[in-house]
N, C-alpha and C. Protein backbone atom coordinates (compact mmCIF):
# COMPACT_ATOMS: atom_id res chain seq x y z
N UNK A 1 33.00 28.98 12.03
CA UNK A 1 31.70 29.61 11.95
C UNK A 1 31.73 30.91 12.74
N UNK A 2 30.84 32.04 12.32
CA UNK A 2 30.92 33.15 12.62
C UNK A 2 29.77 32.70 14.05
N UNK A 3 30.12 33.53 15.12
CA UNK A 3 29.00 33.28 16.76
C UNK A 3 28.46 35.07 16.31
N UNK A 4 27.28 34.99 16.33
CA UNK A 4 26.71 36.26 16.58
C UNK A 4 24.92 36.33 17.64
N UNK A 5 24.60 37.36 17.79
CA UNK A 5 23.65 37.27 18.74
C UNK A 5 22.58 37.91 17.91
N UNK A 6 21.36 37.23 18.30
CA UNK A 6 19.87 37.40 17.50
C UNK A 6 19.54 38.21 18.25
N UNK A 7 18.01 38.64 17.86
CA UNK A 7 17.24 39.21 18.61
C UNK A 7 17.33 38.94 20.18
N UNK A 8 17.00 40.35 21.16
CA UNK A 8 17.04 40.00 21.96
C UNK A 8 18.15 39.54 23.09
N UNK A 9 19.29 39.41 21.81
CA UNK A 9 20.41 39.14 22.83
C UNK A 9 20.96 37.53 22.79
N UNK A 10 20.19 37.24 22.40
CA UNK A 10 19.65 35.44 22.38
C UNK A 10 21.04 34.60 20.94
N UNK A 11 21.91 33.71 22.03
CA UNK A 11 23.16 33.45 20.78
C UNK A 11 22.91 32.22 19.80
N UNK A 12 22.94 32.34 18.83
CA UNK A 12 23.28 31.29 17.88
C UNK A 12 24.25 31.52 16.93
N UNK A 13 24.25 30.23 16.10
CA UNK A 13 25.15 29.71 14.94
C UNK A 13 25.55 29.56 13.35
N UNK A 14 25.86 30.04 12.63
CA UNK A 14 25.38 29.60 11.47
C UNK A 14 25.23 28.37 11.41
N UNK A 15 25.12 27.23 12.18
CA UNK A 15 25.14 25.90 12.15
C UNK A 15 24.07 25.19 12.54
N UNK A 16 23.49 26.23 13.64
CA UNK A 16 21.87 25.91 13.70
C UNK A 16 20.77 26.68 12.75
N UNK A 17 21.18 27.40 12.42
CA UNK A 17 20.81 28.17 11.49
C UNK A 17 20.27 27.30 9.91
N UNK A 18 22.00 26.75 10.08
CA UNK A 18 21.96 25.69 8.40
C UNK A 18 20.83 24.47 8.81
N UNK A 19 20.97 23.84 9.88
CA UNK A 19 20.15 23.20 10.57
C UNK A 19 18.52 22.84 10.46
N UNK A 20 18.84 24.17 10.65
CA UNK A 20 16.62 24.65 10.73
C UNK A 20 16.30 24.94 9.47
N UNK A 21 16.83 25.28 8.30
CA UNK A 21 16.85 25.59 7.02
C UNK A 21 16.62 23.96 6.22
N UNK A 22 17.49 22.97 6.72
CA UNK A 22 17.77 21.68 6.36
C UNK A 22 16.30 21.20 6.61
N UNK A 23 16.11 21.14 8.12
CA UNK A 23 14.62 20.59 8.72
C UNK A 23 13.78 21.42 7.82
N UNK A 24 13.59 22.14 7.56
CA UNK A 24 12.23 22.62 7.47
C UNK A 24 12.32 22.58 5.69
N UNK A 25 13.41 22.36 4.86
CA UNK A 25 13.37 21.57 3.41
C UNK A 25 12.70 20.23 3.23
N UNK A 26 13.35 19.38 4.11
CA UNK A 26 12.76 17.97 4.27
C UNK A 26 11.64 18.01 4.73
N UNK A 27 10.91 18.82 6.00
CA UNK A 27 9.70 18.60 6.48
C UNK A 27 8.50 19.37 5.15
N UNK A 28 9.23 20.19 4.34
CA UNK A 28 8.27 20.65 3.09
C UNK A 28 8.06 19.25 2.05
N UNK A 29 9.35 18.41 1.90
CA UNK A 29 9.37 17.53 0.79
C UNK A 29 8.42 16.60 1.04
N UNK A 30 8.46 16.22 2.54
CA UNK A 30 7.35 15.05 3.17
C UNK A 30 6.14 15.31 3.15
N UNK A 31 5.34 17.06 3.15
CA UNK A 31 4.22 17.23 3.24
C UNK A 31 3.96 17.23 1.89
N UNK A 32 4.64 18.37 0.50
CA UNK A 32 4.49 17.54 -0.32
C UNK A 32 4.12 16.41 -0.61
N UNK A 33 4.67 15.33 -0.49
CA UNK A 33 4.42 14.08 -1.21
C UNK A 33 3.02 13.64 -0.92
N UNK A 34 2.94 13.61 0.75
CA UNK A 34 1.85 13.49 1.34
C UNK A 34 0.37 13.82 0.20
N UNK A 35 0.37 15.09 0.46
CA UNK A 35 -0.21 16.23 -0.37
C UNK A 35 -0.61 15.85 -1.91
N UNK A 36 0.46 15.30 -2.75
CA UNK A 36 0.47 14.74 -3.75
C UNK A 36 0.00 13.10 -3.61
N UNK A 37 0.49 12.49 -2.94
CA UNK A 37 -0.58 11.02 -2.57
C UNK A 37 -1.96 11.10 -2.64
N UNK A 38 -2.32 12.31 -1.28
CA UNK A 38 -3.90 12.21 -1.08
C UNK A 38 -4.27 12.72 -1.99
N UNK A 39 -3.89 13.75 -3.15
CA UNK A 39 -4.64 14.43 -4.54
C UNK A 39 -4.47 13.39 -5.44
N UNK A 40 -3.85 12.59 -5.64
CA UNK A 40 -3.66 10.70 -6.48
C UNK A 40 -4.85 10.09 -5.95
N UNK A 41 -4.94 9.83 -4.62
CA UNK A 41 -6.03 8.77 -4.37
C UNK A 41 -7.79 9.25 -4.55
N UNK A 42 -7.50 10.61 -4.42
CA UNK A 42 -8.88 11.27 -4.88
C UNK A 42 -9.24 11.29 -6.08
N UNK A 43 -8.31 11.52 -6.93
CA UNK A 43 -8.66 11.50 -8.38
C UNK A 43 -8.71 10.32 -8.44
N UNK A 44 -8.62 8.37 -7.94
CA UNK A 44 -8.48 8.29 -8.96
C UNK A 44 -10.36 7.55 -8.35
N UNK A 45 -10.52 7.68 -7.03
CA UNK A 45 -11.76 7.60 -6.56
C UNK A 45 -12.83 8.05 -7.01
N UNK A 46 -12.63 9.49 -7.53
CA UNK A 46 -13.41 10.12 -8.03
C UNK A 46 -13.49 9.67 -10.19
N UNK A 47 -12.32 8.93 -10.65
CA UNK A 47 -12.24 8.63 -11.86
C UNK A 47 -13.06 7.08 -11.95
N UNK A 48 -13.96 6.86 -12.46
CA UNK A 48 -15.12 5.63 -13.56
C UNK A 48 -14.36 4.55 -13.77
N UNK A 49 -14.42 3.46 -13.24
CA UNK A 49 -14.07 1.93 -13.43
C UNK A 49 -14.19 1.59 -14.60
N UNK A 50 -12.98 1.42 -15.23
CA UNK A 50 -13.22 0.89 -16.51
C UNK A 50 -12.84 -0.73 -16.75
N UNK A 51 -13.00 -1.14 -18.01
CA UNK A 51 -12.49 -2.24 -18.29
C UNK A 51 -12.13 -2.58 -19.96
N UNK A 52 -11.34 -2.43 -20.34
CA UNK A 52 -11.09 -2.37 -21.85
C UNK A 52 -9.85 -3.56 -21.72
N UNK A 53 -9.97 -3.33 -23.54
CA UNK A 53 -9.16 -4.60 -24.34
C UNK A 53 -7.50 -3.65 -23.89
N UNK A 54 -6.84 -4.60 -23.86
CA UNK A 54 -5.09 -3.90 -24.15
C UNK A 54 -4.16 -5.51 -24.24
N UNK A 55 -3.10 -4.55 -24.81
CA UNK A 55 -1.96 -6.09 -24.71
C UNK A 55 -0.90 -5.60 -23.84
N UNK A 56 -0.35 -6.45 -23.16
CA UNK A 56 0.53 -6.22 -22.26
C UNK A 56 2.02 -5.89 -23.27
N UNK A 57 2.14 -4.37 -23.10
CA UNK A 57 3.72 -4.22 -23.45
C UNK A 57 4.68 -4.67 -23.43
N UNK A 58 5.24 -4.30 -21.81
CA UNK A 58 6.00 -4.24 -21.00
C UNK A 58 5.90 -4.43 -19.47
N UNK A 59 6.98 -4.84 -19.04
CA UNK A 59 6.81 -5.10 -17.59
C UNK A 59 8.62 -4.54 -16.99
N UNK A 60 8.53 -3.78 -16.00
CA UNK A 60 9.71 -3.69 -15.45
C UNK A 60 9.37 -3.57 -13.75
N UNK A 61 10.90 -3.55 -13.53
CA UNK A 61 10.92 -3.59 -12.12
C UNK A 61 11.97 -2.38 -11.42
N UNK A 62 11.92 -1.67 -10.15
CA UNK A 62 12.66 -0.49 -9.86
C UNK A 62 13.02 -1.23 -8.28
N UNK A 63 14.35 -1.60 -8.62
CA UNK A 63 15.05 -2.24 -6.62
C UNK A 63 16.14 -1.17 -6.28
N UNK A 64 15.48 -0.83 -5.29
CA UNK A 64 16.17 0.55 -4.30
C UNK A 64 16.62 -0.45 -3.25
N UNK A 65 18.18 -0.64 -2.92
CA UNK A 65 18.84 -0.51 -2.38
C UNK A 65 19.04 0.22 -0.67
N UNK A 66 19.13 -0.39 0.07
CA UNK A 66 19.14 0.87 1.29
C UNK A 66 20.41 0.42 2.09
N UNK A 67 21.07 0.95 2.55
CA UNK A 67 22.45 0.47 3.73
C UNK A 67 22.65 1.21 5.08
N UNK A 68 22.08 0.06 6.23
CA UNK A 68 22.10 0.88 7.22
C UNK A 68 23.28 0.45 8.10
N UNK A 69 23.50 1.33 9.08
CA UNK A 69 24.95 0.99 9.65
C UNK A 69 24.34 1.35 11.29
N UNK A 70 24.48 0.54 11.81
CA UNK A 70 24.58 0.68 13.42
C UNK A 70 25.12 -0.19 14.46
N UNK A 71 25.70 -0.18 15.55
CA UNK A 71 26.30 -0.84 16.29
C UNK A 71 27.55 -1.75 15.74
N UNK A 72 28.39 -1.29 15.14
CA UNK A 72 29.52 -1.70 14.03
C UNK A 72 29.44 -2.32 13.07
N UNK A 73 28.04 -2.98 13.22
CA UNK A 73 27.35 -3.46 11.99
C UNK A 73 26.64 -2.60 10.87
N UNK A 74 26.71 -3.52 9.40
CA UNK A 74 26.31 -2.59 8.55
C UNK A 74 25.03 -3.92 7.62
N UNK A 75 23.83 -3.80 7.34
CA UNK A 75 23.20 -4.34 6.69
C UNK A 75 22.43 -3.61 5.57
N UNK A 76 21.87 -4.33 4.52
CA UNK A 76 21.68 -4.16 3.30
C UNK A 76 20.15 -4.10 2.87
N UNK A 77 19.58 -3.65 2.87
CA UNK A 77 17.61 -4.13 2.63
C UNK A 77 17.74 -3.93 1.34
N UNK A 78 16.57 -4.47 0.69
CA UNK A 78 16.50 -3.78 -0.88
C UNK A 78 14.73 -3.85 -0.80
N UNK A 79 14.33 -3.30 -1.88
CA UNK A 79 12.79 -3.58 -2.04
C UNK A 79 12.52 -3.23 -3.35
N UNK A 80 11.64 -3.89 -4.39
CA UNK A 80 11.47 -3.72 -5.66
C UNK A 80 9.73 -3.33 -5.78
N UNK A 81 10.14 -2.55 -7.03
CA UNK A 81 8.73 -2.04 -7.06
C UNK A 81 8.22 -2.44 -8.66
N UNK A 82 6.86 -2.80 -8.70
CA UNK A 82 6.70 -3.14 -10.21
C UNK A 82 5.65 -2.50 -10.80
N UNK A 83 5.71 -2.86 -12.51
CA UNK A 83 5.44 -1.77 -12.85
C UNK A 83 5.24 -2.25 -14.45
N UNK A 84 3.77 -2.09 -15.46
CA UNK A 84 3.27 -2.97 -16.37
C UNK A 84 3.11 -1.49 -17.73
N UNK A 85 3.05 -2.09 -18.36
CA UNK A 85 3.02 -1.53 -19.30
C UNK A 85 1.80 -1.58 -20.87
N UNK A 86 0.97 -1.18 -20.83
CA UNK A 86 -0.33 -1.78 -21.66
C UNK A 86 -0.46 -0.83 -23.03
N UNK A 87 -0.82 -1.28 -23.89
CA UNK A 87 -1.47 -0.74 -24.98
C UNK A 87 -3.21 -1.14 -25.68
N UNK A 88 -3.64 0.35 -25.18
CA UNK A 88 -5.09 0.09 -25.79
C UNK A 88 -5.38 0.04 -27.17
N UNK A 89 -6.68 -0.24 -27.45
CA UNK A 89 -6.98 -0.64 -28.76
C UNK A 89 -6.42 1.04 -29.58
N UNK A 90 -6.52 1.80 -29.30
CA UNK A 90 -6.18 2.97 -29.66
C UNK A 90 -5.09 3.01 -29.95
N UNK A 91 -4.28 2.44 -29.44
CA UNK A 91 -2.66 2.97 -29.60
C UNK A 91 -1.87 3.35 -28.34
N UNK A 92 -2.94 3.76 -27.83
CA UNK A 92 -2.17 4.86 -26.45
C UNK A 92 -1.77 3.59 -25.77
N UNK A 93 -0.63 4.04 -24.73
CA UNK A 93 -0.18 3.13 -23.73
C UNK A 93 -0.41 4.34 -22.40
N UNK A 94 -0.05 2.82 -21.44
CA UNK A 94 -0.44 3.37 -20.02
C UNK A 94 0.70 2.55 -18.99
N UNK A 95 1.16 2.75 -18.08
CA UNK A 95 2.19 2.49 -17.04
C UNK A 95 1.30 2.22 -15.92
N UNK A 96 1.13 1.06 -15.23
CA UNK A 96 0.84 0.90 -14.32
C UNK A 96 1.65 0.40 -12.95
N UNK A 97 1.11 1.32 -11.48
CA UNK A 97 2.29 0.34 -10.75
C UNK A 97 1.56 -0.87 -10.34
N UNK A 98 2.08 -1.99 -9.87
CA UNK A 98 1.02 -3.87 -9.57
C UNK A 98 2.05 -4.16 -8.66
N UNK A 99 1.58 -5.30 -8.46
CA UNK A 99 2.22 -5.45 -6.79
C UNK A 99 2.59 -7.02 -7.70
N UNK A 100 4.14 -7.56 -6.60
CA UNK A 100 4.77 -8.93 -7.35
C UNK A 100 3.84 -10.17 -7.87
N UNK A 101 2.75 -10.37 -7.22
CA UNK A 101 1.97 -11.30 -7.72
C UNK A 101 1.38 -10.90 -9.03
N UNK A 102 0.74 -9.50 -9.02
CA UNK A 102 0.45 -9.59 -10.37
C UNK A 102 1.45 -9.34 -11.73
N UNK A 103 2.86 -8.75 -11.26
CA UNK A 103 3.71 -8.88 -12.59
C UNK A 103 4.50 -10.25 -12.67
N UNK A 104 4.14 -11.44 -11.67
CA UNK A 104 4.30 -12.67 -12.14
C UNK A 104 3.70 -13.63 -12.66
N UNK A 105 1.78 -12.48 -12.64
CA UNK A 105 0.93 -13.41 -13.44
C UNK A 105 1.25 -13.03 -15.30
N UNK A 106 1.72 -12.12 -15.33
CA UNK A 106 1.52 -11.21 -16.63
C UNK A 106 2.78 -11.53 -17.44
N UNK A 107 2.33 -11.52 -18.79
CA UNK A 107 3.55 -11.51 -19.58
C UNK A 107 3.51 -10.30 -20.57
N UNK A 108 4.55 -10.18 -21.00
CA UNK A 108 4.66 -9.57 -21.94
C UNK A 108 4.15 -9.82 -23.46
N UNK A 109 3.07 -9.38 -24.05
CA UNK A 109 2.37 -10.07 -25.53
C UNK A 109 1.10 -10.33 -24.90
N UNK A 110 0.76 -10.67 -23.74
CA UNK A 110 -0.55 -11.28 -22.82
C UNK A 110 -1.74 -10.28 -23.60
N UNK A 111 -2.83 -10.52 -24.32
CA UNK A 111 -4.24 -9.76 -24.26
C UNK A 111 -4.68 -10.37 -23.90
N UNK A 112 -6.19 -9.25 -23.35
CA UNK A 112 -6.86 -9.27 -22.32
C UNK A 112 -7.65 -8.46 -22.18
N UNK A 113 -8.88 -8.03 -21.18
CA UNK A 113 -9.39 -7.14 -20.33
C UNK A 113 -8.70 -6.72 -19.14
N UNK A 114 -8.11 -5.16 -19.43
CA UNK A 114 -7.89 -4.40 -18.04
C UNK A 114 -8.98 -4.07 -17.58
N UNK A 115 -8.80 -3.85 -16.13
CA UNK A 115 -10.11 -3.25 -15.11
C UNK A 115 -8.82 -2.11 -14.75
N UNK A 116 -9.26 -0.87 -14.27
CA UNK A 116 -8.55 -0.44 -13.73
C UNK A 116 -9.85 1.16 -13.45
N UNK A 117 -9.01 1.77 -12.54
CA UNK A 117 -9.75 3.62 -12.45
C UNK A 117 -8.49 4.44 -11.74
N UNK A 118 -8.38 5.27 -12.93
CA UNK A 118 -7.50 6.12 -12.68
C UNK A 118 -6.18 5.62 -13.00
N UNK A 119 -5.31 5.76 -12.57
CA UNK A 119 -4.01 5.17 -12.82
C UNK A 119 -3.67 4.29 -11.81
N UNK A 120 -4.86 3.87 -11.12
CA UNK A 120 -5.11 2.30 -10.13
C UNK A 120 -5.59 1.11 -11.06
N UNK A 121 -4.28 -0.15 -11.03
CA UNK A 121 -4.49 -1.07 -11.74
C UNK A 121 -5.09 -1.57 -10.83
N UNK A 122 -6.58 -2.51 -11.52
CA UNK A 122 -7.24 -3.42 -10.90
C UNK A 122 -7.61 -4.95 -10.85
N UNK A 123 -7.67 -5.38 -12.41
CA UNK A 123 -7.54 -6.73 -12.98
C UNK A 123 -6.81 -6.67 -13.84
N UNK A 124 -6.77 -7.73 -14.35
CA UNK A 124 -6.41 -8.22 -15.59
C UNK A 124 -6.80 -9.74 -15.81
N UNK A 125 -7.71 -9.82 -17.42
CA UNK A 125 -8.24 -11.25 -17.25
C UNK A 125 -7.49 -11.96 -18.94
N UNK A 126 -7.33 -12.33 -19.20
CA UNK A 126 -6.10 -12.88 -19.74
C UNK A 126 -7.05 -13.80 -20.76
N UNK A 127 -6.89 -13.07 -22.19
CA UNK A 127 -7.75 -13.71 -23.40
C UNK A 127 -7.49 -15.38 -23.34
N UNK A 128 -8.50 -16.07 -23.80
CA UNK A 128 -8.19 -18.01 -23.48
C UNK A 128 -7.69 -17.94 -25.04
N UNK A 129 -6.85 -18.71 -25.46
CA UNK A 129 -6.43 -18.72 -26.78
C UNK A 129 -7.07 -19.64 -27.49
């Protein structure tokens, strides 16, 4: 690495340099998201409780993996995220994310009444056959 002197006289690195460039990418990506969360939870606060007919599509699941390593040890976490899939009387479909209890109440073919506002799933009441 090249050593040269900043303003002032004052020495640094290209290495702190790459450094503070690195930090301040990641500290943009985090406020982002942030940023994008709280504009999600407003809309969907501000979006009308509904409740309509749909049939349950689809259902999947997304398991992220994590591997941490410390003290010569190395362990494994995972965590899954879920995630439903509906079609209204219209045609249109919709992706919802639900938490494990409710994509183990749900099947796939299931009609019903969704409750939901915004792209916040809320019920689901499950036609009696």
């Amino acid at each position: 690495m090249m050593d040269t002197f900043g303003p002032q006289g004052t020495y640094f690195d290209a290495g702190s340099s790459l450094f503070a460039i690195i930090f301040f990418i990641i500290f943009g990506i985090i406020i982002f998201n942030v940023v994008k969360g709280v504009n999600q939870w407003h809309e969907n606060e501000q979006s009308p409780r509904l409740s309509v007919p749909v049939t349950i599509t689809t259902k999947r699941t997304n398991v992220d993996n994590h591997m941490h390593h410390g003290n010569m040890h190395t362990h494994t976490t995972s965590s899954t995220t879920y995630f439903v899939t509906v079609t209204f009387a219209s045609g249109d479909r919709s992706e919802f994310h639900i938490t494990g209890e409710q994509y183990g109440l749900l099947a796939e073919g299931d009609t019903g009444i969704l409750t939901f506002q915004g792209s916040r799933f809320l019920d689901f009441k499950r036609n009696n056959l």
